[in-house]
C-alpha atoms as a PDB file:
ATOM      1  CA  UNK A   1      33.192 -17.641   5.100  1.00  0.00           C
ATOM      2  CA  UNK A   2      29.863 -16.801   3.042  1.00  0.00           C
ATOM      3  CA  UNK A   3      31.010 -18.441  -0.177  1.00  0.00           C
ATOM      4  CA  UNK A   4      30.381 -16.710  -3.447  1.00  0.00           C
ATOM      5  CA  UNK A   5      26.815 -16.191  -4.934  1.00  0.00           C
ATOM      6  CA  UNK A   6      25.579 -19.156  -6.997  1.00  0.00           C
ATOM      7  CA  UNK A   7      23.250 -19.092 -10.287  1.00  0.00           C
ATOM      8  CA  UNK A   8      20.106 -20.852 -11.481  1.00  0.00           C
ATOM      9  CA  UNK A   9      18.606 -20.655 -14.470  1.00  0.00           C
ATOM     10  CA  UNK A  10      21.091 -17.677 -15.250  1.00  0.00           C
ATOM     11  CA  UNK A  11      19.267 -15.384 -12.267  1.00  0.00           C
ATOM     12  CA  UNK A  12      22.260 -14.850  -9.915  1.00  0.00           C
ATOM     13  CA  UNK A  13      20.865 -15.576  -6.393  1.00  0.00           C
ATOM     14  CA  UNK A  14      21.684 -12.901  -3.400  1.00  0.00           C
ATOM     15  CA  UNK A  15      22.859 -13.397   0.488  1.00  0.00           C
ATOM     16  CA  UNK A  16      20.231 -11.289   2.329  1.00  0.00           C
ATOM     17  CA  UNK A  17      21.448 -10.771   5.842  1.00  0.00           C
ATOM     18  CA  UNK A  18      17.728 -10.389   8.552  1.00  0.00           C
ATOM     19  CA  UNK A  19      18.829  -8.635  11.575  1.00  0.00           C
ATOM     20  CA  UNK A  20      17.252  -9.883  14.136  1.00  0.00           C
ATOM     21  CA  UNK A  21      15.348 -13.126  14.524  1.00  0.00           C
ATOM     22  CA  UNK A  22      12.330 -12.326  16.297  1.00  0.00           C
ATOM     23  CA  UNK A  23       9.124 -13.112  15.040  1.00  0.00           C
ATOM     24  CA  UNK A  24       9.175 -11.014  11.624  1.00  0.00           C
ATOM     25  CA  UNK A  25      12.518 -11.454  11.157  1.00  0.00           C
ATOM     26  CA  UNK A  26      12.315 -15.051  11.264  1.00  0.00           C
ATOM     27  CA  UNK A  27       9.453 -15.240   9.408  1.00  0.00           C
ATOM     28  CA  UNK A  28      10.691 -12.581   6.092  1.00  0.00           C
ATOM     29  CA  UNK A  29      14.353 -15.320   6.661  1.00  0.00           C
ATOM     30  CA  UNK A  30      12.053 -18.466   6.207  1.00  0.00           C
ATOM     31  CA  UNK A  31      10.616 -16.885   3.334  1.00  0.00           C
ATOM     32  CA  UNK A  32      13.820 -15.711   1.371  1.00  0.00           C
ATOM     33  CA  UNK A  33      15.482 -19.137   2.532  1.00  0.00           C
ATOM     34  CA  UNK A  34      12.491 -21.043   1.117  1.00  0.00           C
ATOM     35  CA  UNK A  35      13.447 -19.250  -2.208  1.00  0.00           C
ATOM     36  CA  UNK A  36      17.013 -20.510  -2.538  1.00  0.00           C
ATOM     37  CA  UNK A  37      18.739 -17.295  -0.247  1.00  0.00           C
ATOM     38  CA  UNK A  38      21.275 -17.549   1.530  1.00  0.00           C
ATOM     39  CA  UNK A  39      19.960 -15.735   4.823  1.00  0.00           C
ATOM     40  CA  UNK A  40      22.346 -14.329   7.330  1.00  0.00           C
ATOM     41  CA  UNK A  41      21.731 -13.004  11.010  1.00  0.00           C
ATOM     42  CA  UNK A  42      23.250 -12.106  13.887  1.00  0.00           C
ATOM     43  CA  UNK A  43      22.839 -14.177  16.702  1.00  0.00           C
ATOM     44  CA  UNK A  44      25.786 -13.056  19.218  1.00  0.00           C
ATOM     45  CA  UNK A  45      24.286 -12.638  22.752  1.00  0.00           C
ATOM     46  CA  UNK A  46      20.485 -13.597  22.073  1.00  0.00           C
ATOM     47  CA  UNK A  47      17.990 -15.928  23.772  1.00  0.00           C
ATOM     48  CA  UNK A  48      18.066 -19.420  23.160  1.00  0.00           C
ATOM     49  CA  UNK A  49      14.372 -18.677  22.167  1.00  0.00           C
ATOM     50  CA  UNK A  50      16.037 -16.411  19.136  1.00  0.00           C
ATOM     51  CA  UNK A  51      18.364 -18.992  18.425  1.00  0.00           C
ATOM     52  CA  UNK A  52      16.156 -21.406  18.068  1.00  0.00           C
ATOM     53  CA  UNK A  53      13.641 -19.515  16.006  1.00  0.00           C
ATOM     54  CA  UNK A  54      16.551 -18.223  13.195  1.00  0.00           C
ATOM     55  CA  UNK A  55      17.815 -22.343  12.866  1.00  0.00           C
ATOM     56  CA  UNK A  56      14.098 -23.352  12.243  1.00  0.00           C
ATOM     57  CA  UNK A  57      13.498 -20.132   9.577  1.00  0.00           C
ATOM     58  CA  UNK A  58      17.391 -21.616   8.017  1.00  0.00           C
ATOM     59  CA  UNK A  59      19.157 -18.129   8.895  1.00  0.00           C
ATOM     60  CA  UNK A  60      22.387 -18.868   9.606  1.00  0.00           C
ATOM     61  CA  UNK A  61      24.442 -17.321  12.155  1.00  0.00           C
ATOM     62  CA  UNK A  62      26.961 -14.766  10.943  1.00  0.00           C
ATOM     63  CA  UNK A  63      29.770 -12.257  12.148  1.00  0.00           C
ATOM     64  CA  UNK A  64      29.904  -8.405  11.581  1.00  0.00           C
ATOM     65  CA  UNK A  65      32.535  -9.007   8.597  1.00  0.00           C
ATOM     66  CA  UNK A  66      30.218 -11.725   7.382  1.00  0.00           C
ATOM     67  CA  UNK A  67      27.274 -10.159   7.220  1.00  0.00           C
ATOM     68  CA  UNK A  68      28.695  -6.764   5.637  1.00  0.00           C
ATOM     69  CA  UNK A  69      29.464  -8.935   2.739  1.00  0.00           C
ATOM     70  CA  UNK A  70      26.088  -9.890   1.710  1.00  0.00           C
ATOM     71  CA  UNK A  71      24.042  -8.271  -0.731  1.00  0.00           C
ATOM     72  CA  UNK A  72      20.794  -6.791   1.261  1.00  0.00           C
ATOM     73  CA  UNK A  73      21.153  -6.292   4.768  1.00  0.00           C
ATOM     74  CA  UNK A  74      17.666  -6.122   6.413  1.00  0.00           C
ATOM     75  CA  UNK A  75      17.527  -4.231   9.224  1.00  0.00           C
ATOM     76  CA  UNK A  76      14.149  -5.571  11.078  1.00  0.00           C
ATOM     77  CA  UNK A  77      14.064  -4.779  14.884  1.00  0.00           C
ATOM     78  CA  UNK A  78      12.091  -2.179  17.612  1.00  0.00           C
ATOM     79  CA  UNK A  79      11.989   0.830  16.463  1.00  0.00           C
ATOM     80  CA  UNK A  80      14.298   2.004  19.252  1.00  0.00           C
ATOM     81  CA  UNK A  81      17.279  -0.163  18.157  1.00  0.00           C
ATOM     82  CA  UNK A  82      16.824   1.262  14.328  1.00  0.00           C
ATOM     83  CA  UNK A  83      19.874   3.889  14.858  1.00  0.00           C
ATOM     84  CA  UNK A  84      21.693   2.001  17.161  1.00  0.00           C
ATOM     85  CA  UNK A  85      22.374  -1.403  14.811  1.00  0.00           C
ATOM     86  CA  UNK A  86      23.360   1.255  12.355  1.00  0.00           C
ATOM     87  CA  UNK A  87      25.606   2.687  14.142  1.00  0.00           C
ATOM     88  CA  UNK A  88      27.324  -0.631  15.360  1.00  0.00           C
ATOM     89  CA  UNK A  89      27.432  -1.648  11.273  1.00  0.00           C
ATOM     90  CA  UNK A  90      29.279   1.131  10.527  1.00  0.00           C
ATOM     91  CA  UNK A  91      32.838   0.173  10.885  1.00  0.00           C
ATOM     92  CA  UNK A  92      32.546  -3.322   9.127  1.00  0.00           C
ATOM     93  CA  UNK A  93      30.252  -2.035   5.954  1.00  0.00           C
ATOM     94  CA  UNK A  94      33.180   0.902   5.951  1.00  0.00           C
ATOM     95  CA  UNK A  95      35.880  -1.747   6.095  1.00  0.00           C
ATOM     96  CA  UNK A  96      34.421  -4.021   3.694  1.00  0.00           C
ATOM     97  CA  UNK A  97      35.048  -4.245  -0.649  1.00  0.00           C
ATOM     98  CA  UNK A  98      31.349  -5.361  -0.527  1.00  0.00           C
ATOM     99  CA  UNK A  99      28.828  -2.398  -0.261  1.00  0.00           C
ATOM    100  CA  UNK A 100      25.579  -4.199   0.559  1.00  0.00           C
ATOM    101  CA  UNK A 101      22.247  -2.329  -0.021  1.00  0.00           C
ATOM    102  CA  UNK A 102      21.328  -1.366   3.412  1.00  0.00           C
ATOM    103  CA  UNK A 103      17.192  -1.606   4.014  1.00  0.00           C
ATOM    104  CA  UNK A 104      15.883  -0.190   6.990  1.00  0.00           C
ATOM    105  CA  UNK A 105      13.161  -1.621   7.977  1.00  0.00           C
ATOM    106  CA  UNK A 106      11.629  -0.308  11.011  1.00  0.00           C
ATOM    107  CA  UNK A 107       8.795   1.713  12.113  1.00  0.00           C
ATOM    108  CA  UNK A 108      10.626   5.000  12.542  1.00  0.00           C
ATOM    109  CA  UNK A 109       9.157   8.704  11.220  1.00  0.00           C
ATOM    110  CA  UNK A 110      11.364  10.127   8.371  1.00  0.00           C
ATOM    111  CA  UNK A 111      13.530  12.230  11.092  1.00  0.00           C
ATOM    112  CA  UNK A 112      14.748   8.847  12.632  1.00  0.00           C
ATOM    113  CA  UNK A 113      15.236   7.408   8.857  1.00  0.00           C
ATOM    114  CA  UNK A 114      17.296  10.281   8.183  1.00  0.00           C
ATOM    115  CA  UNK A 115      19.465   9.845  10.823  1.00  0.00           C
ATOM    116  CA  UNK A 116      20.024   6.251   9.724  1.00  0.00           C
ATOM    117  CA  UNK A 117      20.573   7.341   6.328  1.00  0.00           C
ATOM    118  CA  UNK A 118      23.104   9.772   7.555  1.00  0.00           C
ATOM    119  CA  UNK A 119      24.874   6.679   9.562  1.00  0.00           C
ATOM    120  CA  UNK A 120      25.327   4.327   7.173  1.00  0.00           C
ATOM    121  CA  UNK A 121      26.091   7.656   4.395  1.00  0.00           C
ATOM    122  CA  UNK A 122      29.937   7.659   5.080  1.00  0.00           C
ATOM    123  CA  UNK A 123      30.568   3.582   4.324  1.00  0.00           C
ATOM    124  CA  UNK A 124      29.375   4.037   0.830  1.00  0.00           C
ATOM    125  CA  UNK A 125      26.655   1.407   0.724  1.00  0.00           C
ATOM    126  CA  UNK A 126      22.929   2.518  -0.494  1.00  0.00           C
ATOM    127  CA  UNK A 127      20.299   3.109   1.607  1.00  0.00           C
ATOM    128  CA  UNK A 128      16.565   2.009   1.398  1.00  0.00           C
ATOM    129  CA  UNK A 129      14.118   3.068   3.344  1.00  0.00           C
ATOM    130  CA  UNK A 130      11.185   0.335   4.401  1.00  0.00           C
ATOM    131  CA  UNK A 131       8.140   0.081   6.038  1.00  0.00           C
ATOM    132  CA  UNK A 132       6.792  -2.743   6.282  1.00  0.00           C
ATOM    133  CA  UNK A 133       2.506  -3.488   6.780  1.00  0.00           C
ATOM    134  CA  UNK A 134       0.845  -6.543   7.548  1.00  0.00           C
ATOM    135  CA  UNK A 135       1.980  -9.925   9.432  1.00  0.00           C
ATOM    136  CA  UNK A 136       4.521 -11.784   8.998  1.00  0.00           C
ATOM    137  CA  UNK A 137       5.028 -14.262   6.011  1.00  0.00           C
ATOM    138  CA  UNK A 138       3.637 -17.880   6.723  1.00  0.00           C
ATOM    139  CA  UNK A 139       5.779 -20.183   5.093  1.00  0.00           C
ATOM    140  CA  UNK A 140       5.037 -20.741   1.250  1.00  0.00           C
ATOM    141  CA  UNK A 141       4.081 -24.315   0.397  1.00  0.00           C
ATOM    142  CA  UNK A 142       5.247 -24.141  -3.292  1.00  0.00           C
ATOM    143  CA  UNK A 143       8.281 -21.824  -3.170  1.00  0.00           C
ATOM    144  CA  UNK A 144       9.508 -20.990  -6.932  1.00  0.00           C
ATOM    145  CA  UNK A 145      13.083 -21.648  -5.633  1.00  0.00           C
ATOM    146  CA  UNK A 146      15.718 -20.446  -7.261  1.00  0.00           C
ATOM    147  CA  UNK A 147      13.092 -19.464 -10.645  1.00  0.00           C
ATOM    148  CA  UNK A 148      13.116 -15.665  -9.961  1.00  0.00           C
ATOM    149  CA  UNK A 149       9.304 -15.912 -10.383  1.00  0.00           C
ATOM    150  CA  UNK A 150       7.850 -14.095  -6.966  1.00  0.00           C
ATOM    151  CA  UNK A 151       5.587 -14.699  -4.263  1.00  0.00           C
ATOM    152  CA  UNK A 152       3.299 -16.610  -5.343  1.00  0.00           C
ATOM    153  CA  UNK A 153      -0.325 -15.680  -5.523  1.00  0.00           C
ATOM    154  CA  UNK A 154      -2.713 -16.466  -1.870  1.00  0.00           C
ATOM    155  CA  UNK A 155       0.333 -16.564  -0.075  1.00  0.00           C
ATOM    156  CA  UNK A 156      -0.101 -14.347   3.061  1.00  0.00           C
ATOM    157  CA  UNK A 157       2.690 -11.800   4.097  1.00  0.00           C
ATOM    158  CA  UNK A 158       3.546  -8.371   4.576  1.00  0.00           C
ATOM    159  CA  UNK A 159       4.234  -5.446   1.873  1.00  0.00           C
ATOM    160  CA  UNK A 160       7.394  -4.035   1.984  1.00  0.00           C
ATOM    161  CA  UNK A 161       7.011  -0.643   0.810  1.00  0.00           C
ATOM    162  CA  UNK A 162      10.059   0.810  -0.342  1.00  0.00           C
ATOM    163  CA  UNK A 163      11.761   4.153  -0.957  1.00  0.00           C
ATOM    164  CA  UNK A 164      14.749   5.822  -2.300  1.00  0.00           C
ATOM    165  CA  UNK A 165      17.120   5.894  -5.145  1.00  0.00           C
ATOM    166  CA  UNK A 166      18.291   2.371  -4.324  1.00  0.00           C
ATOM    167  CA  UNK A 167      14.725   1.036  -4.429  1.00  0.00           C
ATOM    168  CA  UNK A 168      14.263  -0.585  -7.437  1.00  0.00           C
ATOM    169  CA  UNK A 169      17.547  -2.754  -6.069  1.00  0.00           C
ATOM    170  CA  UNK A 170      15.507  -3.849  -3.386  1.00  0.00           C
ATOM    171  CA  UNK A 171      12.397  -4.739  -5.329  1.00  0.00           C
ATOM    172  CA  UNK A 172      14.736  -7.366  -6.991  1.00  0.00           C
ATOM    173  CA  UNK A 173      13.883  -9.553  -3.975  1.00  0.00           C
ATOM    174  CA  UNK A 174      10.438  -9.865  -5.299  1.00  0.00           C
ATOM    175  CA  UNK A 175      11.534 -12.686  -7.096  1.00  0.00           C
ATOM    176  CA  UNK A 176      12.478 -14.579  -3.664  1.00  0.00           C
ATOM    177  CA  UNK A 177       9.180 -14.546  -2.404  1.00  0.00           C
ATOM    178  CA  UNK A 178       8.927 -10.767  -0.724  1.00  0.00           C
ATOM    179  CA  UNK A 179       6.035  -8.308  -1.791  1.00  0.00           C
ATOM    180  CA  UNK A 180       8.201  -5.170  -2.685  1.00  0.00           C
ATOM    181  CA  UNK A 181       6.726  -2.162  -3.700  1.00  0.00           C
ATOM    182  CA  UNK A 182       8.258   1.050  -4.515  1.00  0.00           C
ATOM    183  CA  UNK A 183       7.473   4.561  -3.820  1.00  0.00           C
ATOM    184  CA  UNK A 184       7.628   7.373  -6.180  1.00  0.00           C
ATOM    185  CA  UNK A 185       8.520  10.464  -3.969  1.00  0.00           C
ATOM    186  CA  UNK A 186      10.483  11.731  -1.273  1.00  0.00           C
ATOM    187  CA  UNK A 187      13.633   9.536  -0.057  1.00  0.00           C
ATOM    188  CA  UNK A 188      11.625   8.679   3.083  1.00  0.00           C
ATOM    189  CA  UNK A 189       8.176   8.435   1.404  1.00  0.00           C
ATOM    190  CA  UNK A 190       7.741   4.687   3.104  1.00  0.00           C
ATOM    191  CA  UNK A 191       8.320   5.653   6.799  1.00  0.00           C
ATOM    192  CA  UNK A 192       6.085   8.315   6.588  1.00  0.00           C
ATOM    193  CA  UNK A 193       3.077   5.905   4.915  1.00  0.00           C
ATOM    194  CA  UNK A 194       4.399   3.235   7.740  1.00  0.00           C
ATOM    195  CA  UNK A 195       3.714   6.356  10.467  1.00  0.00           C
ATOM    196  CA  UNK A 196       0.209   6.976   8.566  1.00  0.00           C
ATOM    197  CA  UNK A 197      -1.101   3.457   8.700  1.00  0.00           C
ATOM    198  CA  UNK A 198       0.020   2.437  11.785  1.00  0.00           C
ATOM    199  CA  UNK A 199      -1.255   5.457  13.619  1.00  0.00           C
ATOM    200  CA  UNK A 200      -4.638   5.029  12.051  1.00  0.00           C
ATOM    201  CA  UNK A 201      -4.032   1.420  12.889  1.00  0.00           C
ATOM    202  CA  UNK A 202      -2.381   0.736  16.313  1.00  0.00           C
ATOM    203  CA  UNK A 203      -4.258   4.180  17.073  1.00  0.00           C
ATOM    204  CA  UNK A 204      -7.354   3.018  16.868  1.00  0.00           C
ATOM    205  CA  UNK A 205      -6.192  -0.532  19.217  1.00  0.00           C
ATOM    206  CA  UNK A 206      -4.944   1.926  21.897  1.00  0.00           C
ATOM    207  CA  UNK A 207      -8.351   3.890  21.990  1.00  0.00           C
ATOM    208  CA  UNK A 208     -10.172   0.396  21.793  1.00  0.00           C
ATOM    209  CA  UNK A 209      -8.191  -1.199  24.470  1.00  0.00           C
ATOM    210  CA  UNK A 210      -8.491   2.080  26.566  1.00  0.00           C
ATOM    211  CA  UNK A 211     -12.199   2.470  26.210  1.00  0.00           C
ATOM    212  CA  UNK A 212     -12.906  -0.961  27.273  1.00  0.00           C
ATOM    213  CA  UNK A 213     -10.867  -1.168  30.146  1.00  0.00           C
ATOM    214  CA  UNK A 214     -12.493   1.752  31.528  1.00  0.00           C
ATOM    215  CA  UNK A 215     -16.011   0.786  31.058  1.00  0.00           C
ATOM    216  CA  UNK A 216     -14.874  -2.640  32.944  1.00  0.00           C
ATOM    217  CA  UNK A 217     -13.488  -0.511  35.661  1.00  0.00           C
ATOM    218  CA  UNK A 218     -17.130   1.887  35.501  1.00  0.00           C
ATOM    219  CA  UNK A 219     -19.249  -1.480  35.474  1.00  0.00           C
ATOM    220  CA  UNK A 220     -20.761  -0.882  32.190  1.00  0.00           C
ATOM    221  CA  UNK A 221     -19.176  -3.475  30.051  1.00  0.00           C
ATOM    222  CA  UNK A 222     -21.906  -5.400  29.394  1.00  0.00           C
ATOM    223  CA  UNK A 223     -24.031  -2.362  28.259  1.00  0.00           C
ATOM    224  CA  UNK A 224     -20.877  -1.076  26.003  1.00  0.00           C
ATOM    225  CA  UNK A 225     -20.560  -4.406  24.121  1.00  0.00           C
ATOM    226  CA  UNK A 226     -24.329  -4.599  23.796  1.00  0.00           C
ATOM    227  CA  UNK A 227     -24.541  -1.151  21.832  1.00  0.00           C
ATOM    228  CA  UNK A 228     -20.960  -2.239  20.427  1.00  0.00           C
ATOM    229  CA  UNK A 229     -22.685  -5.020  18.864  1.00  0.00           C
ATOM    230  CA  UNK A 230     -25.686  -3.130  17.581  1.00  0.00           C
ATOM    231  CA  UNK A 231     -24.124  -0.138  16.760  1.00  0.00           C
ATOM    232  CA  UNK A 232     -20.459  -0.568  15.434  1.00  0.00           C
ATOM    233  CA  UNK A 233     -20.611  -4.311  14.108  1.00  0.00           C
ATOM    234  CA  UNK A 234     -17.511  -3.878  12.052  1.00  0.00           C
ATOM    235  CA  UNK A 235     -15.731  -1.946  14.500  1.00  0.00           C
ATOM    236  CA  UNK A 236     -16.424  -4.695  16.974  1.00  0.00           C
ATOM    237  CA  UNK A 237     -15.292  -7.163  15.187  1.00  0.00           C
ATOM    238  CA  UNK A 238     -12.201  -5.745  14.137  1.00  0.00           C
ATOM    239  CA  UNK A 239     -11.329  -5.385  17.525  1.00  0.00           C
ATOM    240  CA  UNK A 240     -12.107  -8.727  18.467  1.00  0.00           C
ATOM    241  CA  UNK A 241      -9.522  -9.736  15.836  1.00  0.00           C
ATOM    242  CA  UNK A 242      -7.315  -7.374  16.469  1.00  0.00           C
ATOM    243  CA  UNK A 243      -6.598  -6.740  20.202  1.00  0.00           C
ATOM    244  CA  UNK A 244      -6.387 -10.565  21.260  1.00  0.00           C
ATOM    245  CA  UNK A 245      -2.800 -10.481  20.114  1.00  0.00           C
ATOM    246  CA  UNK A 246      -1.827  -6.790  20.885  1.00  0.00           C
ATOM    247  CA  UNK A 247      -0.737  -7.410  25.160  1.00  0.00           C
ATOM    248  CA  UNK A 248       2.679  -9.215  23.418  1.00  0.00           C
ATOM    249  CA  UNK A 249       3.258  -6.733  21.044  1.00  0.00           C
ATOM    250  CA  UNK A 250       2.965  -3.801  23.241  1.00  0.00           C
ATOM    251  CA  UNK A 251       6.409  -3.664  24.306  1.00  0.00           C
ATOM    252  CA  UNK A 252       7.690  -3.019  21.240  1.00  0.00           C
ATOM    253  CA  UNK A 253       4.725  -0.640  20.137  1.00  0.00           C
ATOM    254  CA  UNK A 254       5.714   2.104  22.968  1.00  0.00           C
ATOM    255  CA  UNK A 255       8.383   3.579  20.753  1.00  0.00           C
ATOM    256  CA  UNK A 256       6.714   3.174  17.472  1.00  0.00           C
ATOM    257  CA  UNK A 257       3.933   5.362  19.315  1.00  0.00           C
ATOM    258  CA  UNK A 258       6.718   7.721  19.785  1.00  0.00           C
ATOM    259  CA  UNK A 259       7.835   7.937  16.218  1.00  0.00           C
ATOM    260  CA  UNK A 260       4.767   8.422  15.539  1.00  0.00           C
ATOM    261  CA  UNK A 261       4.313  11.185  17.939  1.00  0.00           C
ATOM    262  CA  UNK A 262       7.663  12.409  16.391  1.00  0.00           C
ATOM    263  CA  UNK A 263       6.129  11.989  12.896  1.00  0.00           C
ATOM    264  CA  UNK A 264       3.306  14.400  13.353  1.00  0.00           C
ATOM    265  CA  UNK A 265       5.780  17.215  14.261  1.00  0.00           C
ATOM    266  CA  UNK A 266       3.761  20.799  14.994  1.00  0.00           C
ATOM    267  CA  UNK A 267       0.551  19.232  15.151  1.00  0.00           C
ATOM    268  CA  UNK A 268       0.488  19.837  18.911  1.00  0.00           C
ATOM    269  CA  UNK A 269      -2.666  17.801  19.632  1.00  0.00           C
ATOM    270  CA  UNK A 270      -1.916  14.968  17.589  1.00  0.00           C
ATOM    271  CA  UNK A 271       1.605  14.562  19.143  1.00  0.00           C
ATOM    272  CA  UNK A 272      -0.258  14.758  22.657  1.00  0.00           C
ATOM    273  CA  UNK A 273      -3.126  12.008  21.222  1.00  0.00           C
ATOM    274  CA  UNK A 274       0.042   9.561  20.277  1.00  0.00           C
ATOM    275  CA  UNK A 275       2.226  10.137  23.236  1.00  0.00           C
ATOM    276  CA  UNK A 276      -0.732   8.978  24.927  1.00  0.00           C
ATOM    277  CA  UNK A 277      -1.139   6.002  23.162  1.00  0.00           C
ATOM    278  CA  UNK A 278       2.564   5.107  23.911  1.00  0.00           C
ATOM    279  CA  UNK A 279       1.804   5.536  27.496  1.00  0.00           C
ATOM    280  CA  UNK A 280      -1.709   3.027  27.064  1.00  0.00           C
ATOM    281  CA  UNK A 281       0.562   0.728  25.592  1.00  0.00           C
ATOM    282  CA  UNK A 282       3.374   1.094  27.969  1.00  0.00           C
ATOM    283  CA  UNK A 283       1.021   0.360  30.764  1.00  0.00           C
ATOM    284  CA  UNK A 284      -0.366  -2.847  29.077  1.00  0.00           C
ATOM    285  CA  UNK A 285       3.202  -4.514  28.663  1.00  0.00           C
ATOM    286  CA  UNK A 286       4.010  -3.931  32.272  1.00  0.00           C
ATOM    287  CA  UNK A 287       0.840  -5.777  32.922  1.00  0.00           C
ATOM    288  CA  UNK A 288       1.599  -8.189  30.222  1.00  0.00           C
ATOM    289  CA  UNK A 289       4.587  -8.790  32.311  1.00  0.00           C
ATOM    290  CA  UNK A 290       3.187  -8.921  35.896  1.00  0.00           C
ATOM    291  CA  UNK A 291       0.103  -9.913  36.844  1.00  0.00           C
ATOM    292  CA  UNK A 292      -1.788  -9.571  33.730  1.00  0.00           C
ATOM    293  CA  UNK A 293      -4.705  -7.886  35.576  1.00  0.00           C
ATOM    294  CA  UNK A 294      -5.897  -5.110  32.748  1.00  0.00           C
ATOM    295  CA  UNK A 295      -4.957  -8.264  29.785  1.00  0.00           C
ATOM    296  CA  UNK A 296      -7.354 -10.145  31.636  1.00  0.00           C
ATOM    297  CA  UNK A 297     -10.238  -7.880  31.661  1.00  0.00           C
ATOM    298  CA  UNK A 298      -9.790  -6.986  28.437  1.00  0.00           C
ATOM    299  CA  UNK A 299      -9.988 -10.510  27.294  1.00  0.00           C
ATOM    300  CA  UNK A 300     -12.906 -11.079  28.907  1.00  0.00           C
ATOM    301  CA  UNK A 301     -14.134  -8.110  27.755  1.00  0.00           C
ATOM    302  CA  UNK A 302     -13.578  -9.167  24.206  1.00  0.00           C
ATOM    303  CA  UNK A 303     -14.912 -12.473  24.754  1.00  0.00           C
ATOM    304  CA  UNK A 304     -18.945 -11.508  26.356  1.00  0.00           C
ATOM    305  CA  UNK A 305     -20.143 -10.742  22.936  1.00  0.00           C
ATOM    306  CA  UNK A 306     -19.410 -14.501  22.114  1.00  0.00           C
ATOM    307  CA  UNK A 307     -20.698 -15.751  26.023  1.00  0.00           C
ATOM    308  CA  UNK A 308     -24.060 -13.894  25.334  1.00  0.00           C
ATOM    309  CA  UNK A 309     -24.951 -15.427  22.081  1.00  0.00           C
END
């Protein structure tokens, strides 16, 4: 059993239930646990790795029932699983006398949000929809745990933008250490700034990683980073901090590509630009997962403007 809510300082403190571990989920757990939260997860059938990961961040692991008895349940996963966890939800959050505030939390276009919205409609819990910019949370050296006082300023970690008529609801995590801000507008007003920014974003990483690789293949490299480095300074360097960590990320960026794609709607030529990025990044994980040839390059690639100086 969960056990009921406890109080400090008169601020009644919430169960948040983070599905799944991996490494944001983990991370946005640590943070809430750090706080005073109770953090759930589900942990049925995952990697030892995942395991592992949710016992360091304090999540503890939790059944259906259980975790349709929290307060917030924090849907944070591939895009591609966003309907699918729903879905599976369902019956327990239907069954339950607790109606948790169901956040969703992926990188999804307002289409795939609505169809979320529309699965969780009929178990009369509220719906929030979430996107969510910038890395994970590092753990917080000085939590306020348990004060109801908020992150805490130079703390890194993501905003959670947040949209909806249950919204405000959400932003009442604020005071466990999450940067929650709401959206005036439509329900899925977040999605469709997470779609924005990430395809201006993750965009530009695919053209980047693209363009590179095929001036490796051409044999003028050398002469792109040189005019790189003269020309684009900034640009340059945001790649260089940018693209070292994209090769283990692609996996998971194919479908947001897709949303994306999805997001942009009639816009024929920006749907074709985006489905193109999914397939860059498609290509990059199955090298990221073989032989790392085209990771290689591009490392290397990355790294002559540093071997010349």
């Amino acid at each position: 059993m969960i056990g009921p809510r406890f109080a400090i300082e008169d601020i009644m403190i919430p169960v948040v239930a983070v599905i799944a571990a991996g490494a944001m989920g983990a991370a946005v757990g640590k943070r809430l646990a750090d706080h005073g939260v109770k953090v759930l997860t589900s942990l049925a059938g995952r990697s030892r790795q995942t395991v592992a990961r949710a016992q360091a961040a304090g999540m503890a692991a939790a059944s259906d029932e259980e975790i349709a008895s929290a307060d917030f349940i924090l849907s944070v996963l591939p895009p591609g699983e966003a309907l699918s966890l729903a879905r599976r939800f369902v019956p327990a959050l239907g069954a339950g006398a607790t109606k948790p505030i169901y956040v969703d939390c992926n990188a999804v276009n307002p289409a795939t949000v609505a169809r979320v919205a529309a699965a969780i409609a009929p178990t009369g819990c509220a719906f929030v929809d979430c996107g969510i910019i910038g890395p994970p949370p590092a753990p917080d050296p000085h939590p306020q745990v348990g004060k109801g006082r908020g992150p805490r300023a130079g703390i890194s970690g993501p905003r959670f933008y947040a949209s909806g008529a249950a919204a405000p609801r959400f932003a009442a995590l604020r005071r466990y250490g999450l940067d929650v801000r709401v959206l005036d507008g439509a329900f899925s007003a977040a999605s469709a700034l997470k779609m924005s920014y990430a395809g201006i974003t993750k965009g530009t990483q695919a053209i980047g990683a693209a363009m590179m690789l095929a001036a490796t293949r051409a044999g003028s490299a050398a002469a792109l980073i040189a005019e790189l480095s003269f020309s684009q300074k900034e640009m340059l360097a945001w790649h260089k901090r940018t693209l070292p960590a994209m090769p283990a990320k692609a996996y998971r960026w194919v479908a947001e590509m897709r949303e994306i794609a999805g997001f942009v709607g009639d816009d024929v030529a920006a749907r074709e630009l985006y489905e193109g990025a999914a397939h860059v990044y498609e290509r990059i994980a199955a090298d990221f997962a073989a032989d790392k040839r085209d990771v290689a390059a591009l490392m290397a690639f990355l790294g002559k403007g540093s071997e010349e100086r």
